[in-house]
Protein backbone atom coordinates (compact mmCIF):
# COMPACT_ATOMS: atom_id res chain seq x y z
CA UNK A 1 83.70 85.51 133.00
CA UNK A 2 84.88 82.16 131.80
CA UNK A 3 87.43 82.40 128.89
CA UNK A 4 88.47 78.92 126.77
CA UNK A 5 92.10 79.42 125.37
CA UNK A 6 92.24 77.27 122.25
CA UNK A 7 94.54 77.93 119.30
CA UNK A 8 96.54 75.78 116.33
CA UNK A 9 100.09 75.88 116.84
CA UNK A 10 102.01 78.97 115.30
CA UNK A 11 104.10 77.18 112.89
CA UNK A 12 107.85 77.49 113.42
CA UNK A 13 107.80 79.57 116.70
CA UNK A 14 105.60 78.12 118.73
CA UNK A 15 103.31 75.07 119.67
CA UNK A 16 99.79 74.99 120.47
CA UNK A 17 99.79 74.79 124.79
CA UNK A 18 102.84 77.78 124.97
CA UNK A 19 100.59 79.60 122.82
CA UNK A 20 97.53 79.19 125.11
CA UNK A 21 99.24 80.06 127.79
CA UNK A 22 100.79 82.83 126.72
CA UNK A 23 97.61 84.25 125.54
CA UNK A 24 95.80 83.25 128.70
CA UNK A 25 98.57 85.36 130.67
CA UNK A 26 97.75 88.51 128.69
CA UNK A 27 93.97 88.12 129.49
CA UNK A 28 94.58 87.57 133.04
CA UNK A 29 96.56 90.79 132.89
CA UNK A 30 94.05 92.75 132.66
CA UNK A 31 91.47 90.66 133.94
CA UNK A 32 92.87 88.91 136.49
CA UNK A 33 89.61 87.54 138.09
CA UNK A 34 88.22 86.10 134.85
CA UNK A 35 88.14 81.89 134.65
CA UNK A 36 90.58 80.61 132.09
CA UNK A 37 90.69 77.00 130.51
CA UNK A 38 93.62 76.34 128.48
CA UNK A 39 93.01 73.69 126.00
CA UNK A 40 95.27 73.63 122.89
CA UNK A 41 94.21 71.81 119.50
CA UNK A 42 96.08 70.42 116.18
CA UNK A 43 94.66 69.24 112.64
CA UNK A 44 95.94 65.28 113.56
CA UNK A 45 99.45 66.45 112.23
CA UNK A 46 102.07 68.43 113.58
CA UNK A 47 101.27 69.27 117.31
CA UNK A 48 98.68 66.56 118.10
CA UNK A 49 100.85 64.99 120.75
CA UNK A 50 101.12 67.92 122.48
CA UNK A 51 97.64 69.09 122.03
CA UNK A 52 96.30 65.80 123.53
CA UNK A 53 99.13 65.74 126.18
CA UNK A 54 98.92 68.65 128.11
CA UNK A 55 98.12 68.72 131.55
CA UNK A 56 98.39 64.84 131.82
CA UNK A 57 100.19 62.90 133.71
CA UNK A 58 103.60 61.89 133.14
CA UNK A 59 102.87 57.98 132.71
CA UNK A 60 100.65 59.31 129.87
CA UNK A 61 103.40 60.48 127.70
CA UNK A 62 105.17 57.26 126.48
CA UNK A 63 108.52 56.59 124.17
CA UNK A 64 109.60 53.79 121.81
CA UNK A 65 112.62 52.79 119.67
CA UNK A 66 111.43 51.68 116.05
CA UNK A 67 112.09 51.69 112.41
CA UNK A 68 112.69 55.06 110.83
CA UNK A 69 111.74 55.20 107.31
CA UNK A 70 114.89 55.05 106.25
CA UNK A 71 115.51 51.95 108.02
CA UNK A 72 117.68 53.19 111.32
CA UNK A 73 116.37 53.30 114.03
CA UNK A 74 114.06 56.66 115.97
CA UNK A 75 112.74 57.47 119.32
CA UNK A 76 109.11 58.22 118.69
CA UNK A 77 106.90 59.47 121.42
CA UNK A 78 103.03 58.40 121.30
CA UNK A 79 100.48 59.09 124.35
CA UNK A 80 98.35 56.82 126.39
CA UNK A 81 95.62 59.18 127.43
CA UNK A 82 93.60 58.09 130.71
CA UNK A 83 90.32 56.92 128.57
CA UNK A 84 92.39 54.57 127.18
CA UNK A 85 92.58 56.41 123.63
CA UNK A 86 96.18 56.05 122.40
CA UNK A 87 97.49 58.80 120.42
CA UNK A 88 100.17 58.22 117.85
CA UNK A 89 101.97 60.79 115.18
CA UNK A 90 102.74 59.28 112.18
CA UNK A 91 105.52 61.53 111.63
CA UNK A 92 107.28 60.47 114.55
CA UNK A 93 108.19 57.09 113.30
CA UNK A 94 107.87 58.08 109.07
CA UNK A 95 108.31 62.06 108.68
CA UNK A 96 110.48 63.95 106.31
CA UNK A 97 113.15 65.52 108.85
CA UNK A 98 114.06 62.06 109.57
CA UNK A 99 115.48 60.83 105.73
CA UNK A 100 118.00 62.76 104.27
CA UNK A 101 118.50 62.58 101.36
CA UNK A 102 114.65 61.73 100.56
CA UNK A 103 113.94 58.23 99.42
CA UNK A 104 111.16 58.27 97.43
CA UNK A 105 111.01 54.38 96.53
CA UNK A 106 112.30 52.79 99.60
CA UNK A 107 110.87 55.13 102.21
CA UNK A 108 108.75 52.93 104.69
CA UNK A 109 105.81 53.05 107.08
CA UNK A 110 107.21 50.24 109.53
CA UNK A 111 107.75 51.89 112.64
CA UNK A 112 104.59 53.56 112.32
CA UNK A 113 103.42 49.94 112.64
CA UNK A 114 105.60 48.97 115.19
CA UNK A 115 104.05 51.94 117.18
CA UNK A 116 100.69 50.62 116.45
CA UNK A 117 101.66 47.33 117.46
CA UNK A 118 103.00 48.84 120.76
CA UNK A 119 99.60 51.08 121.87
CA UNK A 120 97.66 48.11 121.05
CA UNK A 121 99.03 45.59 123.43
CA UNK A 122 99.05 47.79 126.30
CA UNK A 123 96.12 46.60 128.45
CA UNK A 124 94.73 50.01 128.44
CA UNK A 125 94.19 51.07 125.33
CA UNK A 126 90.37 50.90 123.86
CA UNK A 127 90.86 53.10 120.42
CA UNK A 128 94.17 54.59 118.95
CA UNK A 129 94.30 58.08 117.38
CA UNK A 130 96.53 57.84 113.92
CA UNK A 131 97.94 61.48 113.01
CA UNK A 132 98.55 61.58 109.52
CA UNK A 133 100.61 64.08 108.91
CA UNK A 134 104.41 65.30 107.26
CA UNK A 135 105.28 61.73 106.22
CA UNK A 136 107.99 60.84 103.94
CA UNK A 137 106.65 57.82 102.57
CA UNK A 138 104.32 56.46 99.80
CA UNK A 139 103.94 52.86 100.71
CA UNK A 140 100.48 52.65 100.92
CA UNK A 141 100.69 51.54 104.51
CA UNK A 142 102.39 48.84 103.46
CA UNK A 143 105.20 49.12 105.69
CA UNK A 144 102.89 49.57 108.84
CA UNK A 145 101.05 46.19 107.40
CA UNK A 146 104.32 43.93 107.56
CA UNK A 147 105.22 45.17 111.69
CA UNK A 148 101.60 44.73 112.44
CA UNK A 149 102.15 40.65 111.38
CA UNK A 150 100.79 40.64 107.88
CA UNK A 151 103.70 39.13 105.16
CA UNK A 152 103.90 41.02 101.55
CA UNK A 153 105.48 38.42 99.23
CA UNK A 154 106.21 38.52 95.54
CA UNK A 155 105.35 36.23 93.09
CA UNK A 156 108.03 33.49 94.05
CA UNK A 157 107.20 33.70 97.56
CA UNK A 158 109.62 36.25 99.30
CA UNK A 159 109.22 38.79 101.73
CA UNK A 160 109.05 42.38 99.74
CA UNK A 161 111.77 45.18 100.25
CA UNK A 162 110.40 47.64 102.25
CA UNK A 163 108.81 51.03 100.37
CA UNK A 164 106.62 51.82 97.77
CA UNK A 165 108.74 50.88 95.11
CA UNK A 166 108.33 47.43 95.91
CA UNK A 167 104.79 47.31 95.60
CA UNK A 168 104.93 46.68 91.99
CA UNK A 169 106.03 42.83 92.44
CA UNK A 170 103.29 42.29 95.12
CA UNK A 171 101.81 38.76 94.54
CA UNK A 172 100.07 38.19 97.41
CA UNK A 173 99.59 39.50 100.97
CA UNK A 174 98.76 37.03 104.00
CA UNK A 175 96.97 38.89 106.86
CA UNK A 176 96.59 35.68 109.24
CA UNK A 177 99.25 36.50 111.23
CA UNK A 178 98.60 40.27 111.80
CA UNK A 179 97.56 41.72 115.97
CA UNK A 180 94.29 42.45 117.01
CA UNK A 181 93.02 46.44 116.78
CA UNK A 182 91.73 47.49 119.70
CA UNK A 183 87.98 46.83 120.38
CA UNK A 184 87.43 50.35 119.39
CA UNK A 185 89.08 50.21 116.48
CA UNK A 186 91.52 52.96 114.35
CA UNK A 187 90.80 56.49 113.78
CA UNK A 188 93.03 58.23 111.01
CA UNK A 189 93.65 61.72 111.36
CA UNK A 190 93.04 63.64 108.03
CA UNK A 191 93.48 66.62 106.75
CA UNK A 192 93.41 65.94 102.71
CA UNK A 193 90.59 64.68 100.50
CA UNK A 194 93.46 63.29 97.97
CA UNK A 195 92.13 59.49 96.58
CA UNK A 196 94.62 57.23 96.51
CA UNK A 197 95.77 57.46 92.81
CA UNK A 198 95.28 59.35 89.76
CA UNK A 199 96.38 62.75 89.20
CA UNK A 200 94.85 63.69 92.71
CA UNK A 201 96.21 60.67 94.71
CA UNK A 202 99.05 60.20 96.96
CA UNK A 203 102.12 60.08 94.17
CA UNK A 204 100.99 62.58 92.54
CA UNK A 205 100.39 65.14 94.77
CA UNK A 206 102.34 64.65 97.73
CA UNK A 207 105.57 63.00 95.90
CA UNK A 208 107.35 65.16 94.61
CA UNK A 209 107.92 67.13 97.90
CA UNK A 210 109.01 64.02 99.29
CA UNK A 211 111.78 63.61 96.27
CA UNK A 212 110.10 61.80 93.70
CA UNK A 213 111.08 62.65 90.55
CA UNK A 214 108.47 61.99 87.58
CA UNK A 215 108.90 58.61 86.93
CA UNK A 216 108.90 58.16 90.23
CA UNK A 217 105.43 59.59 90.71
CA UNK A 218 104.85 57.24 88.02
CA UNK A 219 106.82 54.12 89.42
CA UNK A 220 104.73 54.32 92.93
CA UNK A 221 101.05 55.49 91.30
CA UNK A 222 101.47 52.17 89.18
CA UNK A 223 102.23 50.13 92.36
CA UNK A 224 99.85 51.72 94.55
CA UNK A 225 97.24 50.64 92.23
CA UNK A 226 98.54 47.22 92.30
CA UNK A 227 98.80 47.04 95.90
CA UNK A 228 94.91 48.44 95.77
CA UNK A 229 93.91 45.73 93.69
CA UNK A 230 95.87 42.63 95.55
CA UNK A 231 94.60 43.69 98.75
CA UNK A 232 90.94 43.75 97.32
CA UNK A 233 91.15 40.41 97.18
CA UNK A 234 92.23 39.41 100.96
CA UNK A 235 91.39 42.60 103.25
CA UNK A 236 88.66 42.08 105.75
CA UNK A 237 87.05 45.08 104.11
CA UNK A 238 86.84 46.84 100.73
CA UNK A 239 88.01 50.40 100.49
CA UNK A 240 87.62 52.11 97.14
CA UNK A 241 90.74 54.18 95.95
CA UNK A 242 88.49 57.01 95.20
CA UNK A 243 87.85 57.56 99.01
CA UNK A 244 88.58 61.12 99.78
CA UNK A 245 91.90 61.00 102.07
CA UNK A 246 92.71 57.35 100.67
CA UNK A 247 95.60 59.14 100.03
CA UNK A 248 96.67 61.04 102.99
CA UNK A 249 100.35 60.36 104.04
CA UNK A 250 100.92 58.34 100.96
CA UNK A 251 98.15 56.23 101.14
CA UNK A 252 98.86 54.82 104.79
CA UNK A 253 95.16 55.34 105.85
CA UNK A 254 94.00 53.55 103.06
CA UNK A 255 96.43 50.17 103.68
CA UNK A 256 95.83 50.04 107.45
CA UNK A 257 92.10 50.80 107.20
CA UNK A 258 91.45 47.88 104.49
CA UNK A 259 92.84 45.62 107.20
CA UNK A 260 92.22 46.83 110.37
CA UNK A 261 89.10 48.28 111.46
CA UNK A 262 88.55 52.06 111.90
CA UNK A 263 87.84 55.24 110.25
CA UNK A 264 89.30 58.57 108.27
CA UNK A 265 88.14 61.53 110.14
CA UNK A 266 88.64 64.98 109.78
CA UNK A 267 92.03 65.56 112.05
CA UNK A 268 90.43 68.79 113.43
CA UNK A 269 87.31 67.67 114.97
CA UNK A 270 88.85 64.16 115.69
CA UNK A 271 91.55 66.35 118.42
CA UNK A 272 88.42 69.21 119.43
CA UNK A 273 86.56 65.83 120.47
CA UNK A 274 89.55 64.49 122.46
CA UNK A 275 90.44 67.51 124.28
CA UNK A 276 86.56 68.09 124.61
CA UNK A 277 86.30 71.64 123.02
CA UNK A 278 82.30 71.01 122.81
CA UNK A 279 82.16 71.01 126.64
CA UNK A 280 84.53 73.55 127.19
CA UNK A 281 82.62 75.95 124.72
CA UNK A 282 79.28 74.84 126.57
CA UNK A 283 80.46 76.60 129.68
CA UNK A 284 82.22 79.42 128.52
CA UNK A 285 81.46 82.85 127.65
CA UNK A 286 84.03 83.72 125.26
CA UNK A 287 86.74 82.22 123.20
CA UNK A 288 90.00 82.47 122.19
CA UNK A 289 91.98 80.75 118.96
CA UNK A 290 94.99 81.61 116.89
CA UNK A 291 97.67 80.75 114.39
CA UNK A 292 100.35 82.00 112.60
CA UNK A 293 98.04 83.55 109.09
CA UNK A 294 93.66 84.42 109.99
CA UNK A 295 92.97 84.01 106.09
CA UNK A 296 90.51 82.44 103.99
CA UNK A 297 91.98 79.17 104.69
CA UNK A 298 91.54 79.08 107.80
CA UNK A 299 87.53 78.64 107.88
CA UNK A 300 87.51 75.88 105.69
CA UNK A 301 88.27 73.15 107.88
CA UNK A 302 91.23 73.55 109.96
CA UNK A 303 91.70 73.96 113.73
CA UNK A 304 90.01 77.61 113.41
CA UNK A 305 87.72 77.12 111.13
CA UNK A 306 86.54 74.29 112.98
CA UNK A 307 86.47 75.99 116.58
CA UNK A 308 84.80 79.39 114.85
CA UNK A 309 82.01 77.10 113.58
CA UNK A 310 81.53 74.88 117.07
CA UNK A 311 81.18 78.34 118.89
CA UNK A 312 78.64 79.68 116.64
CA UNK A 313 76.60 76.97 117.00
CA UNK A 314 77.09 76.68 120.84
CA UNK A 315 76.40 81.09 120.34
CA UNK A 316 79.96 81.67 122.00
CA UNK A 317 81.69 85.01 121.36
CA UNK A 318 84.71 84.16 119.76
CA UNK A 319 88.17 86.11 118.98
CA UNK A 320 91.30 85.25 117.39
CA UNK A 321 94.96 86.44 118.03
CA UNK A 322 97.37 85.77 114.89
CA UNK A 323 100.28 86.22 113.55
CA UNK A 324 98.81 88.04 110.42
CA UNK A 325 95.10 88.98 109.61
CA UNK A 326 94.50 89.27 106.29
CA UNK A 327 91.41 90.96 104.73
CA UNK A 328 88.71 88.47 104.09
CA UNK A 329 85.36 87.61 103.87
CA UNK A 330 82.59 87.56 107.09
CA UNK A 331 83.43 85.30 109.39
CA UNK A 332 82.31 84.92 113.29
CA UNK A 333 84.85 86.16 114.99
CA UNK A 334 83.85 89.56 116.55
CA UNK A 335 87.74 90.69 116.59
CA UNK A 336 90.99 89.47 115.40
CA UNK A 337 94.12 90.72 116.41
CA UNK A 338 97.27 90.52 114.47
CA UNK A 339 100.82 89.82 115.96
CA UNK A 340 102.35 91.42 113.51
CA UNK A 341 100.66 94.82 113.71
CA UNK A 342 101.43 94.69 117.52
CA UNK A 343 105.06 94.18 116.97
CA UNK A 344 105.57 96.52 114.48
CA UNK A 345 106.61 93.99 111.68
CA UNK A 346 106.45 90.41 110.69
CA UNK A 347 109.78 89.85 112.17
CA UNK A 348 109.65 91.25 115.50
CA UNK A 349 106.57 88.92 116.12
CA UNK A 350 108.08 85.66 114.94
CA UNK A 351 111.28 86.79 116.79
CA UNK A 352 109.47 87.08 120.07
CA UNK A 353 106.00 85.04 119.14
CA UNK A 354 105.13 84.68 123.02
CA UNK A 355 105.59 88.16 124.21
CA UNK A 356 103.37 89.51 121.44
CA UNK A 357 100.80 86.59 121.90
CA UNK A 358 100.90 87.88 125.70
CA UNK A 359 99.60 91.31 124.20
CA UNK A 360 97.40 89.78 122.23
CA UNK A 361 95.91 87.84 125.50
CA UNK A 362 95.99 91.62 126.81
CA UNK A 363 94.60 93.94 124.19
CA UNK A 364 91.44 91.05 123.57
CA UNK A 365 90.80 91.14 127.51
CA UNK A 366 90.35 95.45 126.69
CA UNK A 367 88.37 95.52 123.52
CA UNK A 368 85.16 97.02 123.67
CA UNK A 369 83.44 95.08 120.84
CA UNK A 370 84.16 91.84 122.41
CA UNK A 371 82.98 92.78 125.99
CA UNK A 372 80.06 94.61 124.48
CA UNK A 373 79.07 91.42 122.48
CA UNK A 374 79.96 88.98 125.92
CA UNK A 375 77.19 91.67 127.56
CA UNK A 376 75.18 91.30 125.45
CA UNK A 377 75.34 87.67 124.88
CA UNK A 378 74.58 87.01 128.90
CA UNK A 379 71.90 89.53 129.01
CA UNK A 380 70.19 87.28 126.71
């Protein structure tokens, strides 16, 4: 039997390849002569770089010094994958854990440009991946803009402060001097449908957990719409603030994108087509997926919902180890076991998340609903 491993990350305990392979350890447990392929997946946020990066090689996995969004300076790793697809985490260079205390106004997107910058001019690289996820910022890209070459100037002629703040005294924005995409262009990573402004958009929603009080949220929705309107005017292409994710990561997709060219896509399906989950699920006869809560969430677009949908319409018997299950509506899965009930309690399993994801692995390999439905999907 061939068995595809391919789970989210279990928030907080662990990523997306230790939990593969600890589930793939279980199956092989007790059946050790079954096929396994590994391959573990992320929504474009958290966990893409290691999604995308296992099992390559070491000149793959690259690092860089740049801005933090505070200013200082971070260590952000990004990933040259062998196709020449370049794969780069916004929250390496821009993410909350890195500004403390939270800087609402002044927070900035310029080492996420600077990493940009970087993937670009390596000979290799054909496309570049853009994770949007856990940023800190709400500078409309605007940040990333100014290290890619372009110059944000007010109305007297001088280079902006950095942050969304700023935005509000944006006269004019020159894009002549900005680098080259690659000649496949940028792909942003989404996993929002926020519009850029408005009681939906990027301020709104996403401020306040990045410290925004209300006039804040107010401030930088006023100055996102500016900056919406200048660039109108000089971008190479027109993006209307309404566009479902415009404003993901406070609104970086939607700066970058008006300039550069590329497009949002779902963060889910964007890694399953990078790791190549449709040809894995072609070949296999069962498989695996997980995270840390099986809910009604989780079919609505995310990593699971996403994987349980490609392997129905492949016809792949699929299961799903997690760290709870809770009681929901049909889904495809033809069993679901819980961490939680295997370890006696919530804590135990997030105390020891790959020992109990190893009895997951096991107690899937023994259940008699999914081996009947494997028989009777290959007597077919």
């Amino acid at each position: 039997m061939r068995v595809v491993i391919a789970p989210d990350s279990f928030k907080g305990t662990l990523d997306a390849a230790a939990a593969a392979e600890a589930l793939a350890e279980g199956w092989s447990r007790a059946r050790p002569g079954d096929e396994i392929v590994t391959l573990p997946l992320a929504d474009g946020g958290e966990g893409t770089l290691e999604a995308l990066g296992a099992g390559l090689p070491a000149d793959s996995h690259r690092t860089a010094v740049v801005t933090g969004p505070g200013g200082g300076s971070v260590e952000a790793a990004w990933l040259l994958r062998p196709d020449g697809t370049a794969v780069v985490e916004l929250a390496r260079a821009a993410g909350l854990p890195q500004l403390d205390p939270p800087d609402p106004l002044g927070a900035t997107t310029f080492g996420v440009g600077e990493l940009l910058k970087i993937a670009a001019a390596d000979p290799v690289t054909t496309r570049i991946l853009l994770g949007l996820g856990g940023s800190a910022t709400t500078d409309g890209g605007s940040g990333a803009l100014a290290a890619l070459g372009a110059r944000l100037v007010d109305a007297d002629g001088v280079d902006l402060p950095r942050g969304g703040g700023a935005l509000a005294h944006l006269a004019s924005i020159d894009l002549s001097g900005m680098v080259a995409a690659p000649a496949n262009g940028l792909e942003c990573l989404v996993d929002v449908t926020n519009p850029l402004v408005g009681e939906r958009g990027a301020a709104a929603v996403f401020g306040p957990q990045k410290g925004a009080t209300a006039g804040d949220v107010a401030a930088l929705d006023e100055a996102l719409a500016h900056f919406a309107d200048v660039l109108a005017g000089v971008g190479p292409r027109a993006m209307e603030r309404s566009t479902p994710g415009a404003g993901a990561a406070g609104g970086t997709a939607f700066g970058l994108l008006s300039c550069w060219p590329g497009r949002m896509v779902p963060g889910s399906r964007a890694v399953a087509e990078a790791a190549g989950l449709a040809e894995a699920l072609a070949d296999a006869d069962v498989a695996i997926t997980g995270e840390g809560r099986f809910d009604d969430q989780s079919v609505q677009g995310k990593v699971v919902g996403n994987l349980l949908e490609m392997a129905e319409e492949n016809e792949t018997v699929v299961a799903v180890a997690a760290g709870a299950v809770a009681a929901m509506p049909q889904h495809p899965a033809v069993a679901a076991v819980s961490l939680t009930s295997l370890a006696g309690s919530a804590q135990a399993a997030m105390a020891e998340p790959a020992r109990w994801l190893v009895a997951a692995g096991e107690a899937l390999a023994g259940d008699a609903t999914l081996l009947d439905a494997v028989a009777a999907m290959l007597d077919r």
